[in-house]
C-alpha atoms as a PDB file:
ATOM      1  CA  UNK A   1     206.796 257.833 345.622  1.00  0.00           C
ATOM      2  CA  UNK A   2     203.373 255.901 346.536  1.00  0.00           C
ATOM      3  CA  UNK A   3     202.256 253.704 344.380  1.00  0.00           C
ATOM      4  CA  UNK A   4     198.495 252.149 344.658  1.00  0.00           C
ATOM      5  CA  UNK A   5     196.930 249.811 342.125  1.00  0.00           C
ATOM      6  CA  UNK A   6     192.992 249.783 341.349  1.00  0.00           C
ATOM      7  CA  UNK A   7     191.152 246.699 339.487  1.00  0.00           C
ATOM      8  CA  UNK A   8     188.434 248.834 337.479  1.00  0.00           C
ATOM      9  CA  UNK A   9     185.192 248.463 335.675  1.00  0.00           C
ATOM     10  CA  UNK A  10     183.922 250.984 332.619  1.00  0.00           C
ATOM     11  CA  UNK A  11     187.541 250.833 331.136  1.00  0.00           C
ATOM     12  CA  UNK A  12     185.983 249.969 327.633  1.00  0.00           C
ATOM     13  CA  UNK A  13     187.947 251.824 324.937  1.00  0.00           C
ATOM     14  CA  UNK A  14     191.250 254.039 324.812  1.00  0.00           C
ATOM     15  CA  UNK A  15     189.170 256.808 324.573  1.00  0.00           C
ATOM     16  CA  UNK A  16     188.262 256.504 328.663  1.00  0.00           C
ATOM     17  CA  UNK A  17     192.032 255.414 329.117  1.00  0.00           C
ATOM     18  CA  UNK A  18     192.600 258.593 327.752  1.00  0.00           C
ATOM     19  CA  UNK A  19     189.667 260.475 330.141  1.00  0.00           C
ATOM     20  CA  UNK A  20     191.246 258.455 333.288  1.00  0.00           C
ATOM     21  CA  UNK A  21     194.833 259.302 332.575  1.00  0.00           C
ATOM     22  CA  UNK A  22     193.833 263.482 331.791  1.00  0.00           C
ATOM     23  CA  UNK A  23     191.730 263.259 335.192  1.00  0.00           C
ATOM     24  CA  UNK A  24     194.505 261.821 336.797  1.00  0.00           C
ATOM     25  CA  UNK A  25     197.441 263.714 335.416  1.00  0.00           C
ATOM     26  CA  UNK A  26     195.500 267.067 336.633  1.00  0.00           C
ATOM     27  CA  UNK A  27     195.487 265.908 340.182  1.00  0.00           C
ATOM     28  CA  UNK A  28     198.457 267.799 342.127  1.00  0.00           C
ATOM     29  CA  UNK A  29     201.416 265.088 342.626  1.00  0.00           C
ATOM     30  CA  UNK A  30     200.153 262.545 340.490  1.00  0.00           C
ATOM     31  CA  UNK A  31     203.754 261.546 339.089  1.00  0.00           C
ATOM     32  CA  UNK A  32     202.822 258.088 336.975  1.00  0.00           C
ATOM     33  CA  UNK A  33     199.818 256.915 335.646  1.00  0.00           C
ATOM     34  CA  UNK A  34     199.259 253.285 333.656  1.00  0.00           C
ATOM     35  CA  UNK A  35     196.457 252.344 332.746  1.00  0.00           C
ATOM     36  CA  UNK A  36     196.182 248.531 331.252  1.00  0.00           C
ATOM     37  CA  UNK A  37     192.702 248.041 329.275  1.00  0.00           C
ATOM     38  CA  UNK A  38     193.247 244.276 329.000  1.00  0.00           C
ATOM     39  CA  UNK A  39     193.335 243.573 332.697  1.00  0.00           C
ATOM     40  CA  UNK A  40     190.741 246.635 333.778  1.00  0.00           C
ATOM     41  CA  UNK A  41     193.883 248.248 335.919  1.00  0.00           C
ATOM     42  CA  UNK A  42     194.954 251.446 336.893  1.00  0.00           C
ATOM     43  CA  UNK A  43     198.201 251.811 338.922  1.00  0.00           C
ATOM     44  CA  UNK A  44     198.968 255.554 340.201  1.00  0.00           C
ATOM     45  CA  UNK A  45     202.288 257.340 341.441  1.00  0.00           C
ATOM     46  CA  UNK A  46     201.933 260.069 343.750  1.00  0.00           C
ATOM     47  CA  UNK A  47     203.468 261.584 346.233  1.00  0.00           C
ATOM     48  CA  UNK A  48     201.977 263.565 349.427  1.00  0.00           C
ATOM     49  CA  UNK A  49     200.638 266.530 347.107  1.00  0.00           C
ATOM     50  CA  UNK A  50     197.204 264.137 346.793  1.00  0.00           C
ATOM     51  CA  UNK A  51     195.840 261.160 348.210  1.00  0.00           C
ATOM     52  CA  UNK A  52     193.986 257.990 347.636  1.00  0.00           C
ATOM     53  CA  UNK A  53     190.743 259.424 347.817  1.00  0.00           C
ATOM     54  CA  UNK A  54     191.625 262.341 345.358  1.00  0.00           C
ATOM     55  CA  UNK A  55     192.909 259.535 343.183  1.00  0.00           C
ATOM     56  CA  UNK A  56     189.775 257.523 343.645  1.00  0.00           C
ATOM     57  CA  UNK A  57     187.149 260.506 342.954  1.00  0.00           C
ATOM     58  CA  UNK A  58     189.375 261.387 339.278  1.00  0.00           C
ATOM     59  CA  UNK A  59     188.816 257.562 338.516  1.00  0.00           C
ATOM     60  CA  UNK A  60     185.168 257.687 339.585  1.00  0.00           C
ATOM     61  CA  UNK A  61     184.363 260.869 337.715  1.00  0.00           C
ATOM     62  CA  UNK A  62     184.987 259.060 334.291  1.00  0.00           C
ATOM     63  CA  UNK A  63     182.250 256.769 334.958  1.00  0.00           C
ATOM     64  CA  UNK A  64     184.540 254.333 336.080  1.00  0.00           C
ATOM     65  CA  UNK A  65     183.825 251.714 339.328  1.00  0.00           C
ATOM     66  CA  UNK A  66     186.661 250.622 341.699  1.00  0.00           C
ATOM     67  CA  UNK A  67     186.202 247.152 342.553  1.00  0.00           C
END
């Protein structure tokens, strides 16, 4: 499994936690998704069924910014 770690902005409530981890869930071979409000993270495992840019466009779609 891949694992790849984001430091986000727009994470303000657990109601976009839950928007991010729905988005991300969806995505074909997303296997693990954490997302910690307190430290604006969002760690992902996948495996080769999607990639980091499919990852990063489900983050991005929520209003969130990668930093």
């Amino acid at each position: 499994m891949n694992k790849v770690q984001y430091n986000v902005s727009g994470l303000l409530n657990n109601q976009i936690k839950t928007q991010v981890k729905n988005a991300l869930n969806d995505l074909d071979g997303v296997q693990k998704v954490n997302v910690d409000l307190g430290r604006s993270s969002i760690e992902v495992g996948f495996n080769n069924a999607t990639n980091e840019q499919e990852i990063r466009s489900g983050i991005e779609h929520v209003g969130c910014r990668i930093s």
